[in-house]
C-alpha atoms as a PDB file:
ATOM      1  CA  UNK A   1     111.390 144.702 169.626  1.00  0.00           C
ATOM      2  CA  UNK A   2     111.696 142.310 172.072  1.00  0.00           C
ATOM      3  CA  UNK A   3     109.288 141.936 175.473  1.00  0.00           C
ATOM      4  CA  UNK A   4     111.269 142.548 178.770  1.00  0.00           C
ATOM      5  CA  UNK A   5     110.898 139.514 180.825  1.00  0.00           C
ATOM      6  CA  UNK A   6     112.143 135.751 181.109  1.00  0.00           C
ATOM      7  CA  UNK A   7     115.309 135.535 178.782  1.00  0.00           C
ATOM      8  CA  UNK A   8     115.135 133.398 175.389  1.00  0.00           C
ATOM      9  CA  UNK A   9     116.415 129.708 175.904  1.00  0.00           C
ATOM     10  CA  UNK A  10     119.293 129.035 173.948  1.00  0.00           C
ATOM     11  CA  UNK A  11     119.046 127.712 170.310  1.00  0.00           C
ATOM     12  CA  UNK A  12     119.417 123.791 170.457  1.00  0.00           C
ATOM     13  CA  UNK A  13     116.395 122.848 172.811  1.00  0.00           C
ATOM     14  CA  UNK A  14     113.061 121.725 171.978  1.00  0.00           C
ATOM     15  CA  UNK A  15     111.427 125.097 173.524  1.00  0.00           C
ATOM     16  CA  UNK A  16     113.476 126.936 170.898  1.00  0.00           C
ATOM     17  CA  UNK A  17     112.278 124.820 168.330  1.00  0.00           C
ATOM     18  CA  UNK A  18     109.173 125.484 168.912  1.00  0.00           C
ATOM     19  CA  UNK A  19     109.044 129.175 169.106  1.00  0.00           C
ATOM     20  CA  UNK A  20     110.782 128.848 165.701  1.00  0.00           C
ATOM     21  CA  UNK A  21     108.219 127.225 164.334  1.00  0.00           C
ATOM     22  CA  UNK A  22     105.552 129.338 165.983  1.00  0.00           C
ATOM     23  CA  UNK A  23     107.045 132.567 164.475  1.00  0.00           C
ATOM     24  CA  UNK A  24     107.731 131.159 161.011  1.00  0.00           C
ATOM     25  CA  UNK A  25     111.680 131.465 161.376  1.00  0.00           C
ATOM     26  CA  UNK A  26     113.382 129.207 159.731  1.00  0.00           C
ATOM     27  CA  UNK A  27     114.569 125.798 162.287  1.00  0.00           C
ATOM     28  CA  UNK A  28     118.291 125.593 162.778  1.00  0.00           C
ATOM     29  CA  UNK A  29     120.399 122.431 162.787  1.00  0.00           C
ATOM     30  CA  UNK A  30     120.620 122.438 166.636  1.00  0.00           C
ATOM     31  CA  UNK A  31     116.659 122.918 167.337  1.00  0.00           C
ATOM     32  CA  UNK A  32     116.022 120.476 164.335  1.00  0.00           C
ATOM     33  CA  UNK A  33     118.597 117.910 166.262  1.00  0.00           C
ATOM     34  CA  UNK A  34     117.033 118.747 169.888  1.00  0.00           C
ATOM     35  CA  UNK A  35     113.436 118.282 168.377  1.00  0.00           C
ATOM     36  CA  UNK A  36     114.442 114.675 167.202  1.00  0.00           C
ATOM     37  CA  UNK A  37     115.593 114.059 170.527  1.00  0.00           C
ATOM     38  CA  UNK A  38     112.559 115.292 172.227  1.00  0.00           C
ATOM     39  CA  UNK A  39     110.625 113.723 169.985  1.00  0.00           C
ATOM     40  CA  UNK A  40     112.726 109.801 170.389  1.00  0.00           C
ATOM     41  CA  UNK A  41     112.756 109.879 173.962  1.00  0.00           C
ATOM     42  CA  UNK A  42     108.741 110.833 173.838  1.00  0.00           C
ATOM     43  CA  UNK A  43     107.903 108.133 171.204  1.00  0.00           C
ATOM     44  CA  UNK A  44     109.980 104.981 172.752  1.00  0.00           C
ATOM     45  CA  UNK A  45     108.184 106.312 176.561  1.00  0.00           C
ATOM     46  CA  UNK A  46     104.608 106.215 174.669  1.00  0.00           C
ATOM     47  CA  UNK A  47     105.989 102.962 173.314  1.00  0.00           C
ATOM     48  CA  UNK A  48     107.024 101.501 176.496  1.00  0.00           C
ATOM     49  CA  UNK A  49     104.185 102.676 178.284  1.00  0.00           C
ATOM     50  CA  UNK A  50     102.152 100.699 175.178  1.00  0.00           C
ATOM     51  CA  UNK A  51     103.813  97.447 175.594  1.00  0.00           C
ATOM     52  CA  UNK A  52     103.249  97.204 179.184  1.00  0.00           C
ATOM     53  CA  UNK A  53      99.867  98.343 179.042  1.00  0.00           C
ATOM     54  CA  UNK A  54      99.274  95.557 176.448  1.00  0.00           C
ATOM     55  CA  UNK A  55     101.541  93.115 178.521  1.00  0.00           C
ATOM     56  CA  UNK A  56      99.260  93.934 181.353  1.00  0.00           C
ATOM     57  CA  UNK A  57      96.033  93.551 179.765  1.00  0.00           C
ATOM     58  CA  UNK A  58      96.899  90.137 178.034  1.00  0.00           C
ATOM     59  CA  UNK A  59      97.886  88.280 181.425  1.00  0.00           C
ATOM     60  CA  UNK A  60      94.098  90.140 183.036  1.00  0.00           C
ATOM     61  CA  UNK A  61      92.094  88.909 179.939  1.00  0.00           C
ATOM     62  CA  UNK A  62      94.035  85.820 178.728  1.00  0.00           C
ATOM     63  CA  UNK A  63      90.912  83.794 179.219  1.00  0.00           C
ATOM     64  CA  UNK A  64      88.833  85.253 176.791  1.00  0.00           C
ATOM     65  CA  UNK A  65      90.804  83.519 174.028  1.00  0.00           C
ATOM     66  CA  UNK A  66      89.157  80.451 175.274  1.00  0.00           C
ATOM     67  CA  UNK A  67      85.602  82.068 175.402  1.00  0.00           C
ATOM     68  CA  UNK A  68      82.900  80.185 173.435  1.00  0.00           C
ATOM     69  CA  UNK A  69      81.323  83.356 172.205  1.00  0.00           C
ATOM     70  CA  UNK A  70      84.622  84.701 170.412  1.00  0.00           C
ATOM     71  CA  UNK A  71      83.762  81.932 167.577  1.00  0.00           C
ATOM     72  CA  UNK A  72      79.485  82.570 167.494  1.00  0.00           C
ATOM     73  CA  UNK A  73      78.087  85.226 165.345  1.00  0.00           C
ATOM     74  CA  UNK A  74      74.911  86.035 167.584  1.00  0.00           C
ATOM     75  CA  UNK A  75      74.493  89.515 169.217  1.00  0.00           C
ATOM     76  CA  UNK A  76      75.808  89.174 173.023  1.00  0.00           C
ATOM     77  CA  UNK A  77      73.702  92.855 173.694  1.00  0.00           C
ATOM     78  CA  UNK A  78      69.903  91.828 172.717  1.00  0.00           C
ATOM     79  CA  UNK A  79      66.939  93.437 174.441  1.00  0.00           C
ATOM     80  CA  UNK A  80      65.781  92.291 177.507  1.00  0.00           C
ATOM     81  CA  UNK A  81      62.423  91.387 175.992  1.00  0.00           C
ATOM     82  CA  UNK A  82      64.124  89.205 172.883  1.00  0.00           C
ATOM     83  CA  UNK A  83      63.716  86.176 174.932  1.00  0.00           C
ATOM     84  CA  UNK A  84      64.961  83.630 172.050  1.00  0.00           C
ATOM     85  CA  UNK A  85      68.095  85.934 171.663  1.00  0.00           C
ATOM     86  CA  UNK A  86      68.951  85.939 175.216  1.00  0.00           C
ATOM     87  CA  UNK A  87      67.952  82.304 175.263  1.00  0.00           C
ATOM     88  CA  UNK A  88      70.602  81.454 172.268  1.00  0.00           C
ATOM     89  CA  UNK A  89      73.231  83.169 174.131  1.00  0.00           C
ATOM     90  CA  UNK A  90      72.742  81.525 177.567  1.00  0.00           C
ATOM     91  CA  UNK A  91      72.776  78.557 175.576  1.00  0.00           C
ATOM     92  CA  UNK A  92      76.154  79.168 174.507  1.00  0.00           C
ATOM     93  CA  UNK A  93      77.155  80.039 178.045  1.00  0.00           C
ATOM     94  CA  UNK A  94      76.379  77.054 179.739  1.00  0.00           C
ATOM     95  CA  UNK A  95      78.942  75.523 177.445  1.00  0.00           C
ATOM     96  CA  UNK A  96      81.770  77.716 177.566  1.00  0.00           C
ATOM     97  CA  UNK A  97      84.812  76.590 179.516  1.00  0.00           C
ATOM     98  CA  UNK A  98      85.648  80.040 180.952  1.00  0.00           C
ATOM     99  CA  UNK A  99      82.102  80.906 181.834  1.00  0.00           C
ATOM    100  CA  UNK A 100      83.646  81.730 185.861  1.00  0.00           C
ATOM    101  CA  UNK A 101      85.862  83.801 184.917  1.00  0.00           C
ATOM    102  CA  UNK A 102      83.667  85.777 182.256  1.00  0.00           C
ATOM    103  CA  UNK A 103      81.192  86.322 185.160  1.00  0.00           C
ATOM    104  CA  UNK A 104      83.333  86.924 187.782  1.00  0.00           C
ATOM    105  CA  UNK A 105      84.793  89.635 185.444  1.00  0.00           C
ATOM    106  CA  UNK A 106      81.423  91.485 184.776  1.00  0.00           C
ATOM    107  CA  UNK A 107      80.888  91.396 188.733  1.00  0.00           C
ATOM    108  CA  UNK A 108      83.877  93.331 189.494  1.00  0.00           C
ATOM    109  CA  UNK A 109      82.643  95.533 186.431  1.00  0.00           C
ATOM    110  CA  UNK A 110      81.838  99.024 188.446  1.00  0.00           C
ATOM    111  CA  UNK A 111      80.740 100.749 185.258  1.00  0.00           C
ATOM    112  CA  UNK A 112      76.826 101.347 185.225  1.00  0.00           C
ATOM    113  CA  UNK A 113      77.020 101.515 181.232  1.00  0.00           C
ATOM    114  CA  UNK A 114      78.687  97.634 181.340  1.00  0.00           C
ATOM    115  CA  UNK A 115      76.915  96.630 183.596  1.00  0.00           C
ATOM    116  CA  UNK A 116      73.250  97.378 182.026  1.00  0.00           C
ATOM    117  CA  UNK A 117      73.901  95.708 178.482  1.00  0.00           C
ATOM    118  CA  UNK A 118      74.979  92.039 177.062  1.00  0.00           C
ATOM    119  CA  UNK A 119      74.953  88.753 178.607  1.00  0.00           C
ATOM    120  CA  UNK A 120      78.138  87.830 180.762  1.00  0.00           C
ATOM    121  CA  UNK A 121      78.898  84.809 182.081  1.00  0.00           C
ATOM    122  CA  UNK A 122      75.524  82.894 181.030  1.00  0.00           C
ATOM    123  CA  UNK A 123      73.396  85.897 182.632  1.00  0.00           C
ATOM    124  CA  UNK A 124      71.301  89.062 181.773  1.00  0.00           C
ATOM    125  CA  UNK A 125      71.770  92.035 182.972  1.00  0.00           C
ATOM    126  CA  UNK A 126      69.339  92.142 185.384  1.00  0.00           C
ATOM    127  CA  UNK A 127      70.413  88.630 186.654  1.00  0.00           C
ATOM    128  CA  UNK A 128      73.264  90.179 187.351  1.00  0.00           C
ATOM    129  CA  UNK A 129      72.213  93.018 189.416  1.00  0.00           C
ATOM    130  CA  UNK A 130      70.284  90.388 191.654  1.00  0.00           C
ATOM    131  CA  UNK A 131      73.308  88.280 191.985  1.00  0.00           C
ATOM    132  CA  UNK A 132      76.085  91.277 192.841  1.00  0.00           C
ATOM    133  CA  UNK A 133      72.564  91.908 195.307  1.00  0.00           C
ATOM    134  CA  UNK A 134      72.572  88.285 197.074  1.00  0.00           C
ATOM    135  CA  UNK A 135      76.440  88.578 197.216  1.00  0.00           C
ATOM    136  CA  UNK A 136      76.724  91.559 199.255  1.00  0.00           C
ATOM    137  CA  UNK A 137      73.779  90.722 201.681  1.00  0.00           C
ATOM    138  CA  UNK A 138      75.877  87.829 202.345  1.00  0.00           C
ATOM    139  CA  UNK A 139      79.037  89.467 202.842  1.00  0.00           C
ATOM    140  CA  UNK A 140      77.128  91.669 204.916  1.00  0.00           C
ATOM    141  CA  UNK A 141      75.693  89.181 207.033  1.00  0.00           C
END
């Protein structure tokens, strides 16, 4: 016995699909046809969505292809008090041709969890928090 209330959609949309498949009813053509088409439209959005995501990203971050550190095997995240790790990594830093932009990226980083680990553009952490310091006294000012 059916529930008074809001009338059943038609067979042939997605919403009937789905209460098919909810009740254990077997899926008609129509529902099985409206379901792919649901389903299309949803996929090439998400895909869409993807690629320009992606196309959006790789124009923002196209300079760390050129960062010195993509080709070194050291860890970029050592501890604050493993001065020769930090030192090796600076090291590589003061070499790297996109060292600007690599700092000027962890600058504008507003996350507190980036912002407390790894070396960045040829600094620690905590060089860091001095410099984005200095900076805004002299914006400030």
């Amino acid at each position: 016995m059916r529930k008074v209330g809001r009338p059943r959609k038609p067979c042939g949309t997605y919403t009937a699909f789905r209460r098919h498949r909810m009740l254990g009813e077997e899926v008609d053509e129509p529902c099985r046809r409206a379901a792919d088409r649901y389903n299309n439209l949803r996929y090439r959005a998400d895909r869409e969505i993807q690629q320009e995501a992606d196309r959006l990203v790789s124009v923002e971050w196209a300079w760390r292809k050129a960062a010195a550190c993509r080709v070194s095997d050291l860890n970029w995240f050592p501890e604050e008090k493993d001065v020769a790790g930090v030192a090796a990594c600076v090291d590589v830093c003061e070499g790297c041709p996109v060292r600007h932009d690599c700092l000027t990226a962890a600058l504008a980083e507003t996350s507190k969890y980036y912002d407390q680990i790894g070396i960045r553009g040829g600094l620690t952490p905590k060089e860091r928090r001095s410099l984005r310091r200095m900076l805004a006294l002299k914006a400030a000012a």
